[in-house]
Protein backbone atom coordinates (compact mmCIF):
# COMPACT_ATOMS: atom_id res chain seq x y z
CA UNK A 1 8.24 -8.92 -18.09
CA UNK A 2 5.07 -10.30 -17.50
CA UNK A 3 3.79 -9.22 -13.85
CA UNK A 4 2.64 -12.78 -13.05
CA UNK A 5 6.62 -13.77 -13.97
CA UNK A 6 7.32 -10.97 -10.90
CA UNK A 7 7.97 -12.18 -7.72
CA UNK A 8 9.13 -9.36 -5.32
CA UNK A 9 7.53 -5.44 -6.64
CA UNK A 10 8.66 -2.62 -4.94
CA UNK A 11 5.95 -0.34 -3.84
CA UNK A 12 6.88 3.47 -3.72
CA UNK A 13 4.84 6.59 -3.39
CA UNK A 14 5.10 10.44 -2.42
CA UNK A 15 8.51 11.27 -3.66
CA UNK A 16 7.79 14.86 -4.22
CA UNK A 17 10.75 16.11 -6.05
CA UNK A 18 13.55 13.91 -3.35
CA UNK A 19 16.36 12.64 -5.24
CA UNK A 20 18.38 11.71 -2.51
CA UNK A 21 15.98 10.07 -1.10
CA UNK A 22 14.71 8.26 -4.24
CA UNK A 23 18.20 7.19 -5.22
CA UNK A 24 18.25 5.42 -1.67
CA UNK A 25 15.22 3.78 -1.76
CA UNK A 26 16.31 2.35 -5.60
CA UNK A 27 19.23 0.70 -4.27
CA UNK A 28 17.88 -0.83 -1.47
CA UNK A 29 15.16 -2.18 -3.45
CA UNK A 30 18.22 -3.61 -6.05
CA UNK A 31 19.94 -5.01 -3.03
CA UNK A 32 17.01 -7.10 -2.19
CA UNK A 33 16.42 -8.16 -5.93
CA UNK A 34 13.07 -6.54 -6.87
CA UNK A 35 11.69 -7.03 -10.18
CA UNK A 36 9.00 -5.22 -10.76
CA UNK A 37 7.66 -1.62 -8.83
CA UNK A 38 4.27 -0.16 -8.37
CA UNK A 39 4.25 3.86 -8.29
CA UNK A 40 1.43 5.20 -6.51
CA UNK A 41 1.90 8.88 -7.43
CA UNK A 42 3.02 12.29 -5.79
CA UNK A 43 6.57 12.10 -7.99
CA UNK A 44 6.70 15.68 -7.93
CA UNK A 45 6.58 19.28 -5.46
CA UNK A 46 7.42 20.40 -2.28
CA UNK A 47 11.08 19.03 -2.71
CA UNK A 48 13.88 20.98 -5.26
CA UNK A 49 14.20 17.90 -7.59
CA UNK A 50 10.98 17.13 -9.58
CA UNK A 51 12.83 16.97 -12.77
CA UNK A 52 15.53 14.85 -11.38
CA UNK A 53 13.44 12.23 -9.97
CA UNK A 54 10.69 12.18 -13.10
CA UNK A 55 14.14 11.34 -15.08
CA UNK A 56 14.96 8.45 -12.53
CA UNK A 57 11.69 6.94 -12.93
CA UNK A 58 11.62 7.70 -16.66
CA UNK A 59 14.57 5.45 -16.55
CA UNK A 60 13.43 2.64 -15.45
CA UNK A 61 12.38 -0.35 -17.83
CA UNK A 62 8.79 0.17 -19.04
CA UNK A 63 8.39 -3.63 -18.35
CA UNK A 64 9.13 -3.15 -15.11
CA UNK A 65 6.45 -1.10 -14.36
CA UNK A 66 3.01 -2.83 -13.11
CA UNK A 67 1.49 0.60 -12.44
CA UNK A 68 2.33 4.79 -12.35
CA UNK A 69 -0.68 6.59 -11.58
CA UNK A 70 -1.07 10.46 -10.97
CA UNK A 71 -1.02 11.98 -6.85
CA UNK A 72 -2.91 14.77 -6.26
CA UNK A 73 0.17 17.04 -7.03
CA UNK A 74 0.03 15.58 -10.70
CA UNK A 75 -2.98 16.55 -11.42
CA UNK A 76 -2.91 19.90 -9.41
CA UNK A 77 0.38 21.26 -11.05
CA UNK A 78 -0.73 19.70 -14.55
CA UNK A 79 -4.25 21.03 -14.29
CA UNK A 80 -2.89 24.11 -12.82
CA UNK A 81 -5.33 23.29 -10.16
CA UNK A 82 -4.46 24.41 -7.06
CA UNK A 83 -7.27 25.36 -5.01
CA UNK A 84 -7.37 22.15 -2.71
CA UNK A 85 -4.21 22.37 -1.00
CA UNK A 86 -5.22 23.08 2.59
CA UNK A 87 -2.47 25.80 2.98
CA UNK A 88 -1.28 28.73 1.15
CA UNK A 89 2.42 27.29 1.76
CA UNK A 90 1.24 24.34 -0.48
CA UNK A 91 -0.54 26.64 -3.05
CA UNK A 92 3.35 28.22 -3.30
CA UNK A 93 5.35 25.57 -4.08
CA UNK A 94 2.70 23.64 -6.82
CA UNK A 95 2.42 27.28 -8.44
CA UNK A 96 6.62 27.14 -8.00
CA UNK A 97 6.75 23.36 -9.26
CA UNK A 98 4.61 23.95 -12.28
CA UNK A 99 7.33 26.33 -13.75
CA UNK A 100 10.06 25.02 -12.60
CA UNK A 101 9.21 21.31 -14.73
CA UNK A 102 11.01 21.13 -17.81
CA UNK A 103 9.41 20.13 -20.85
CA UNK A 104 10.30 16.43 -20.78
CA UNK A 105 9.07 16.36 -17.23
CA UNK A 106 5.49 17.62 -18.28
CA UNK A 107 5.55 15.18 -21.48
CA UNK A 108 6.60 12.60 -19.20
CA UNK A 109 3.70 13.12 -16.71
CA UNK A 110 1.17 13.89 -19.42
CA UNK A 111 2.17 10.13 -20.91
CA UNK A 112 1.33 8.18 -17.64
CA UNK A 113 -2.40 7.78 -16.07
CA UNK A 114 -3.64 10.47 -14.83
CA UNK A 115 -6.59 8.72 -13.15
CA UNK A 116 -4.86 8.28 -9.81
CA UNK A 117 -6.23 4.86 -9.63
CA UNK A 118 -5.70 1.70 -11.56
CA UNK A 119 -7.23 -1.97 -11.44
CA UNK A 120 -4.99 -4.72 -12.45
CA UNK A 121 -4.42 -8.64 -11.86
CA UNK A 122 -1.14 -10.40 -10.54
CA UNK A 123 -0.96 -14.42 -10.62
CA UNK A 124 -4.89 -14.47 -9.46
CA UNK A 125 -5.40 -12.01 -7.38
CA UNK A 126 -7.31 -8.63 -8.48
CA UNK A 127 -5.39 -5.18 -7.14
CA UNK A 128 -5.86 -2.02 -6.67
CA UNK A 129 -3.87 1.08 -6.47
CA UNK A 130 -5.45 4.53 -5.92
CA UNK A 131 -3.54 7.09 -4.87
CA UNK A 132 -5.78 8.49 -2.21
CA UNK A 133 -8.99 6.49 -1.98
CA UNK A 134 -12.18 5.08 -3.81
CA UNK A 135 -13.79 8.14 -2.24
CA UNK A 136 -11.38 10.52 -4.05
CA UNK A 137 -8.56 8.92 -6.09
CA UNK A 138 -6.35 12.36 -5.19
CA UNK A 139 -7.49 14.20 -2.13
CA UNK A 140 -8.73 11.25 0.60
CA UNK A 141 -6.36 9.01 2.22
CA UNK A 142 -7.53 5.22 3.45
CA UNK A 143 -7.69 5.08 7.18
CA UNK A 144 -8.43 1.94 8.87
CA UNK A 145 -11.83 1.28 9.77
CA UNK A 146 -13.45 3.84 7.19
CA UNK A 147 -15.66 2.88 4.37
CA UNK A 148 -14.35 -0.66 3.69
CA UNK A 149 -17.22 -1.95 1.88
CA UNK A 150 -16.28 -0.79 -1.46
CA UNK A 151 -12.95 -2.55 -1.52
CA UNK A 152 -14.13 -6.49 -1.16
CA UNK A 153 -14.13 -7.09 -4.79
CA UNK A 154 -10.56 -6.78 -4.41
CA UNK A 155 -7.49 -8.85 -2.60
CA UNK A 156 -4.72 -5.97 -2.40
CA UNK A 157 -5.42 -2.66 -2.04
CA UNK A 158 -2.17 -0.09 -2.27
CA UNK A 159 -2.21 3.49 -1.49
CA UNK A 160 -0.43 6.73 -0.66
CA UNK A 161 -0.85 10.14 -0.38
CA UNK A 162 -1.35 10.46 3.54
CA UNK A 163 2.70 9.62 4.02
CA UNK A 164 2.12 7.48 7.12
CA UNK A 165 2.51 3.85 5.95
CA UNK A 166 -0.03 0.78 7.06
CA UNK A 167 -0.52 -3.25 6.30
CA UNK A 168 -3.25 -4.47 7.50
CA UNK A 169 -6.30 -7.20 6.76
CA UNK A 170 -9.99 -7.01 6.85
CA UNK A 171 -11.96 -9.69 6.29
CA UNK A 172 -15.66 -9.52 4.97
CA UNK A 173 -18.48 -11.74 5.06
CA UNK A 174 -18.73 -13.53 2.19
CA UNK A 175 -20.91 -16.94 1.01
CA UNK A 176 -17.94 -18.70 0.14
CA UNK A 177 -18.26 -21.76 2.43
CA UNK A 178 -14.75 -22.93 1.07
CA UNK A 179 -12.98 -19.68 2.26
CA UNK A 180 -15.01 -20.19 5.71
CA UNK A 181 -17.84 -17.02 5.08
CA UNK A 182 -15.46 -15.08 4.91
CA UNK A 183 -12.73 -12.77 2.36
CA UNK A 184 -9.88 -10.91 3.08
CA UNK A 185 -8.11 -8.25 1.54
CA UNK A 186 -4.92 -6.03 2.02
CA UNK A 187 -4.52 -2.84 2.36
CA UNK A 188 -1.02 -1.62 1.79
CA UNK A 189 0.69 2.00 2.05
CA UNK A 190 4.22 2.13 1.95
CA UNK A 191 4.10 5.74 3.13
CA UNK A 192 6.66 8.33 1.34
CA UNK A 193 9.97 8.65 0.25
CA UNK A 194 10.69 11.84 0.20
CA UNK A 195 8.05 13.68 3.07
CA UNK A 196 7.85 10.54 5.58
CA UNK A 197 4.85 12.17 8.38
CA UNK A 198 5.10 8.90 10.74
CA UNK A 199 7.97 11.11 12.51
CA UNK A 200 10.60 8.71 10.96
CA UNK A 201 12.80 11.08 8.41
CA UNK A 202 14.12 7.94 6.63
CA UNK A 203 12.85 7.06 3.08
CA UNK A 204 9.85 4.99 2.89
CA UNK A 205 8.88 1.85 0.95
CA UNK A 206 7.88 -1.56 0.81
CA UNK A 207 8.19 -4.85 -1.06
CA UNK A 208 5.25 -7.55 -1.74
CA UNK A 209 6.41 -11.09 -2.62
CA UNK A 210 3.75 -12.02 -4.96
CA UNK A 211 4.77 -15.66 -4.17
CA UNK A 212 4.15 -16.07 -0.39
CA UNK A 213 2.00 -13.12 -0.03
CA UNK A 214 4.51 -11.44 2.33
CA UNK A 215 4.95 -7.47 2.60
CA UNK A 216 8.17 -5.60 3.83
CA UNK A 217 7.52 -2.26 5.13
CA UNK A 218 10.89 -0.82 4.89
CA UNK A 219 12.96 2.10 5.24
CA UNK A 220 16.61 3.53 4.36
CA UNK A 221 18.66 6.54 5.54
CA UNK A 222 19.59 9.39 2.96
CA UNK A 223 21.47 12.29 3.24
CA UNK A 224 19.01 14.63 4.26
CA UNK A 225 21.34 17.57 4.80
CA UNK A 226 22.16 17.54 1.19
CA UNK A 227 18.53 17.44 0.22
CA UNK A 228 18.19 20.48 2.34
CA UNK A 229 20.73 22.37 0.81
CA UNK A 230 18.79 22.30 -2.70
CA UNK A 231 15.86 24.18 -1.53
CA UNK A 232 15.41 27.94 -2.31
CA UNK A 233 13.39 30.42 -0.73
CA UNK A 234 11.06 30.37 -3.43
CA UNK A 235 9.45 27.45 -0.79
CA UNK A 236 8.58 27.47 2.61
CA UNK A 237 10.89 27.17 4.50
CA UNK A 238 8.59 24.82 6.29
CA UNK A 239 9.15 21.93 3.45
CA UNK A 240 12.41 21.81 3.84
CA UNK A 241 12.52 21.60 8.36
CA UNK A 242 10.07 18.86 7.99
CA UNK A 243 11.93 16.08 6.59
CA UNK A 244 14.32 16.62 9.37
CA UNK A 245 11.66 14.55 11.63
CA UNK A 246 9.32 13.23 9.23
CA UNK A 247 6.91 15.19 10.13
């Protein structure tokens, strides 16, 4: 399908490795009649089920999807990277991830961009999506009121990677006299699916309508106890607590 021909995309990022939680968020989404989905990386880690949700997605029809960019767990387990994670918890389970990915999940990752960002156009209006930010596509998160500048050539702006999710509008001056001096532009983060941190342990997502301009931040219970119940002690046990409280 031709993304102008979409009218409502669903917006998902941060899965890492939740197929409960993914599965959720996928029928809600075909409840409310979504054609199209943007995937702003971070498919894999922390949780027990990279492989199952990298088959999920793999599923899905390729002209379905406007955009599937890299998170910073992409390109660290890929790379075999892993000297950013803040933690040695987090150095753990990427090292864990990485051999745990079968080979279909690392040709699958391999064949999507690995940029974590992505410029593209939807009836008119030019988008980004950047997994963290323009400052680093992987590793920095937008946070309202930081370094806007660089984002007024575009009208949406979607991100992940910091798990907390945001819509908001900032409006530059501009010497558009038609527009009133000034242009706006949207910053949208969904926050995660499968490691919510807004303290809300429900799966995260949202839903543009690309004809009225509307966004749906959204969420959807899982089974969490389930989830839990996949983990191993080969990860922190710390992984698994959190999504008790989405924290």
């Amino acid at each position: 399908m031709n993304p102008d021909e979409m009218k409502r995309i669903l917006i998902i990022s941060d899965i890492h490795g939740n197929e409960a939680a993914l599965d959720s968020v996928l029928h809600a989404a075909f409840q409310k009649e979504t054609d199209g989905i943007i995937l702003l990386g971070d498919l894999i880690d922390y949780g027990p089920d990279s492989n199952e949700v990298i088959e999920r997605i793999s599923n899905i029809p390729k002209e379905k999807i406007v955009v599937n960019i890299w998170g910073n767990h992409e390109h660290a387990v890929i790379n075999k990277d892993f000297g950013r994670f803040s933690s040695e918890r987090g150095k753990t389970s990427a090292k864990y991830t990485r051999t745990r990915l079968t080979e279909y999940s690392l040709e699958y990752l391999m064949g999507i961009n690995q940029k974590g960002m992505e410029v593209f156009c939807i009836k008119g209006k030019r988008c980004l999506a950047v997994h963290g930010s323009l400052e680093d596509f992987f590793w920095k998160s937008i946070v309202a009121g930081e370094g806007f500048s660089q984002y007024k050539e575009f009208d949406y702006v979607f991100s992940g990677h910091s798990h907390i999710p945001h819509d908001y509008q900032y409006f530059y001056e501009s010497d558009d006299k038609s527009l009133r001096y000034r242009k706006r532009t949207v910053f949208i983060n969904p926050g995660s699916v499968g490691q919510p941190r807004n303290h809300n342990p429900n799966a995260h997502f949202a839903i543009w309508d690309t004809d009225d301009e509307s966004v749906e931040l959204l969420t959807v219970k899982y089974d969490i106890e389930s989830e839990i119940k996949k983990f191993t002690d080969d990860v922190d046990v710390f992984y698994k607590e959190r999504i008790r409280k989405g924290i």
